[in-house]
N, C-alpha and C. Protein backbone atom coordinates (compact mmCIF):
# COMPACT_ATOMS: atom_id res chain seq x y z
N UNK A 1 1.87 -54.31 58.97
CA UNK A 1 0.76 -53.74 59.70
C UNK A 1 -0.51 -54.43 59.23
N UNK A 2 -1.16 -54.95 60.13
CA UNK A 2 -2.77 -55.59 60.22
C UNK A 2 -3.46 -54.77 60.62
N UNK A 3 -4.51 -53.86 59.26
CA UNK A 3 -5.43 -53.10 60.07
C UNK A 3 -6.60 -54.17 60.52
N UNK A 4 -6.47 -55.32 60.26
CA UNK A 4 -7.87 -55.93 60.64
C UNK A 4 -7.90 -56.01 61.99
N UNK A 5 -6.62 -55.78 62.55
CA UNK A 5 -5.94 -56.01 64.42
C UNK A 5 -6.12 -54.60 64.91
N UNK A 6 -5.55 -53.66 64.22
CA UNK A 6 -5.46 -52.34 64.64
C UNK A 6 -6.43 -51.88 64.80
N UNK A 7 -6.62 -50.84 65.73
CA UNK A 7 -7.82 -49.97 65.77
C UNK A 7 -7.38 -48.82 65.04
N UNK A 8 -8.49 -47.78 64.40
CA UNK A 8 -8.61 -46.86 63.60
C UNK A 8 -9.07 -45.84 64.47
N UNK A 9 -8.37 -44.91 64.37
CA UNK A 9 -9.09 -44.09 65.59
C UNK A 9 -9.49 -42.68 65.14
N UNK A 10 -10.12 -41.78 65.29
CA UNK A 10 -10.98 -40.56 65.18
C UNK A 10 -9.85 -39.70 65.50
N UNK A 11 -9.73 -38.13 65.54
CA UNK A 11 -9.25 -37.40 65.88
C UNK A 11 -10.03 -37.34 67.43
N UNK A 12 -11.36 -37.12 67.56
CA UNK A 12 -11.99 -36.74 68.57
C UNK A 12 -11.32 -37.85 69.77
N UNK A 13 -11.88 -39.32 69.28
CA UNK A 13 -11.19 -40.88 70.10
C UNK A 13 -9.91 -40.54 71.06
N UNK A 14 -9.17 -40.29 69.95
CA UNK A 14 -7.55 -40.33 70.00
C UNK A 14 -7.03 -39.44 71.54
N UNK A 15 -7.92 -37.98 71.11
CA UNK A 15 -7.75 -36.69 71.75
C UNK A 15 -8.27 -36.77 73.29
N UNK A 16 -9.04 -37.83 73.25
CA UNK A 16 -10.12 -38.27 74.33
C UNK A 16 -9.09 -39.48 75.41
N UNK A 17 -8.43 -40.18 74.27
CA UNK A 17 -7.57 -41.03 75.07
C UNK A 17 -6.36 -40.61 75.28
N UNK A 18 -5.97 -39.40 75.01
CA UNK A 18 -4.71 -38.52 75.04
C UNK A 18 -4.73 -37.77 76.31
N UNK A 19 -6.36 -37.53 76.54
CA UNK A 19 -6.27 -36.08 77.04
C UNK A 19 -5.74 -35.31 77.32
N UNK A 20 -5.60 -34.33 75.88
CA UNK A 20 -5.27 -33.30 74.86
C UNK A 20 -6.39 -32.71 74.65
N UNK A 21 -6.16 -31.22 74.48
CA UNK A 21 -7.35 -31.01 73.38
C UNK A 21 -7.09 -31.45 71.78
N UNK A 22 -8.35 -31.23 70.98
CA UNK A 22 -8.12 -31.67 69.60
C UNK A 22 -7.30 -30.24 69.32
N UNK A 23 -7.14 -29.28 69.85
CA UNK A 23 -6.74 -28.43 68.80
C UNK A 23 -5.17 -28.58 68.73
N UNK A 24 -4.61 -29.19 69.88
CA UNK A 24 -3.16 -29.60 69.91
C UNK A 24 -3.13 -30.85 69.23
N UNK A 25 -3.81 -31.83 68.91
CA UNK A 25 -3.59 -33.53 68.08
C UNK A 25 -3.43 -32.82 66.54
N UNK A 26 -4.36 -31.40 66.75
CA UNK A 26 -4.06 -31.04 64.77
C UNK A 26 -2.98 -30.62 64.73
N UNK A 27 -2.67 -29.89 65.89
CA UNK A 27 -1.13 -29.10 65.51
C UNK A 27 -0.22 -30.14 65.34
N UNK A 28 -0.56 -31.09 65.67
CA UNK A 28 0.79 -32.11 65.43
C UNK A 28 0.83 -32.91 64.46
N UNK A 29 -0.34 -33.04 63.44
CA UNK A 29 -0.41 -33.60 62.11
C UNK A 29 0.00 -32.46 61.07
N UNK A 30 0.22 -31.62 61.74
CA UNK A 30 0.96 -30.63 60.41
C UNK A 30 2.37 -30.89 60.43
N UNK A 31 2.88 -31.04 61.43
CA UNK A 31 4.19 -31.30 61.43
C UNK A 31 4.75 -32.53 60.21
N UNK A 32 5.95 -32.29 60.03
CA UNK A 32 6.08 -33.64 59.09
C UNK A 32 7.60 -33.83 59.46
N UNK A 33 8.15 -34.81 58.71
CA UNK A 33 9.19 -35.83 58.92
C UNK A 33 8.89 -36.83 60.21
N UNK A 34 10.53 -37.62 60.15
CA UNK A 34 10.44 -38.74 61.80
C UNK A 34 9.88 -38.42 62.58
N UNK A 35 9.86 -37.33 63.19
CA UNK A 35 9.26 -37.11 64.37
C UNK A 35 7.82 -37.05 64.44
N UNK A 36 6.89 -36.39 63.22
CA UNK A 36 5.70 -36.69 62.75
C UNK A 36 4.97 -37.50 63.96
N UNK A 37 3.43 -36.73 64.31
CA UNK A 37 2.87 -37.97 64.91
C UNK A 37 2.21 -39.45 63.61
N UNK A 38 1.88 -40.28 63.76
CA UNK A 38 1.70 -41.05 62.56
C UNK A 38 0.47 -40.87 62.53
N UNK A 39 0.10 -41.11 61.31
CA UNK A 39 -1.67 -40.96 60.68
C UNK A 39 -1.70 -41.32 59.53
N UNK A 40 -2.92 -41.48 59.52
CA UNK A 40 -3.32 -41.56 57.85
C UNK A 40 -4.70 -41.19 56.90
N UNK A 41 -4.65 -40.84 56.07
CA UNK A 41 -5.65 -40.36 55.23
C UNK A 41 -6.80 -41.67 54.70
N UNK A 42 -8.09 -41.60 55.45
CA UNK A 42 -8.49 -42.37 54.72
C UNK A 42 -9.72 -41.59 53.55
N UNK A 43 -9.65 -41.26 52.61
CA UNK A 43 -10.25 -40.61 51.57
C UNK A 43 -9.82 -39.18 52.64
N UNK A 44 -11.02 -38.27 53.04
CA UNK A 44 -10.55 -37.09 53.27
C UNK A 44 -10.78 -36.67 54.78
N UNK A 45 -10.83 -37.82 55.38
CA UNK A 45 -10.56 -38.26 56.54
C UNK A 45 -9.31 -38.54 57.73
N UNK A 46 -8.93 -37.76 58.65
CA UNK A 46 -7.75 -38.25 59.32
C UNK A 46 -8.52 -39.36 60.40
N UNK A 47 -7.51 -40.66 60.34
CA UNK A 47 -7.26 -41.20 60.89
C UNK A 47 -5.94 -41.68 61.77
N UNK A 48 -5.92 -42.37 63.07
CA UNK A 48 -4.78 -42.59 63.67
C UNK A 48 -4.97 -44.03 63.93
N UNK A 49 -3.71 -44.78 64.23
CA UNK A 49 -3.45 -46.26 64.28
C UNK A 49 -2.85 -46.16 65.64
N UNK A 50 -4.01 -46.69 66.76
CA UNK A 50 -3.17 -46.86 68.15
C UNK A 50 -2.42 -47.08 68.48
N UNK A 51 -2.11 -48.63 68.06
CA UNK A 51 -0.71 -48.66 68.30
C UNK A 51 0.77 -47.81 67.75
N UNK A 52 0.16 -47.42 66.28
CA UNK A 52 1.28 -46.34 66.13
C UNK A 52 1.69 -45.16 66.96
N UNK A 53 0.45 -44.58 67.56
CA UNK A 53 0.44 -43.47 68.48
C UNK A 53 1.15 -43.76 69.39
N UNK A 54 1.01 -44.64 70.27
CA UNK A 54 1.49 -45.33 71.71
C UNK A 54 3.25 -44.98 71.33
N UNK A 55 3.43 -46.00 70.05
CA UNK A 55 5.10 -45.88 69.83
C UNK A 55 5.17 -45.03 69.76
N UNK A 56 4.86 -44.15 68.87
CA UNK A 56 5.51 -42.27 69.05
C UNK A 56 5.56 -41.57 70.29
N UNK A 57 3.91 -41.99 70.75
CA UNK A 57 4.16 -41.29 72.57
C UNK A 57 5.82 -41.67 73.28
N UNK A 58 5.88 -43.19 72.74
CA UNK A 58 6.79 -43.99 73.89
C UNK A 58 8.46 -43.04 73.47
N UNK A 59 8.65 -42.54 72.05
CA UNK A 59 10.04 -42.99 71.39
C UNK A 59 10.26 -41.18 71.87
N UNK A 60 8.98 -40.42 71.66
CA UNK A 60 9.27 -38.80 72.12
C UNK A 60 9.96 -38.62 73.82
N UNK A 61 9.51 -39.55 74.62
CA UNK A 61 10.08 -39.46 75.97
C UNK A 61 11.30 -40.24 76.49
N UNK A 62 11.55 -40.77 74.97
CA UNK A 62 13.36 -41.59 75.54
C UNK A 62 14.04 -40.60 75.06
């Protein structure tokens, strides 16, 4: 993974390009294991990696 390629995305961003509300993008960072949406902590910050999102969107509907 190249974050210098990747975009870093906001909860708000993400939720905006989901259209979702945010209060469903949180419910799904509580979840954990494989199925997990992906994220990451940057200090005390959630962040999401687009392209990671996209694959999870893609792998939940096969």
């Amino acid at each position: 993974m190249d974050l210098q390629l990747d975009k870093l995305m906001t909860p708000d961003e993400l939720a905006r390009k989901l259209q979702t509300p945010k209060s469903w993008l949180y419910r799904q960072t509580r979840e954990t294991g494989p199925h997990a949406i992906p994220r990451i902590k940057v200090g005390k910050y959630l962040r999401f990696i687009e392209r990671d999102v996209m694959a999870w969107i893609r792998s939940q509907n096969a």
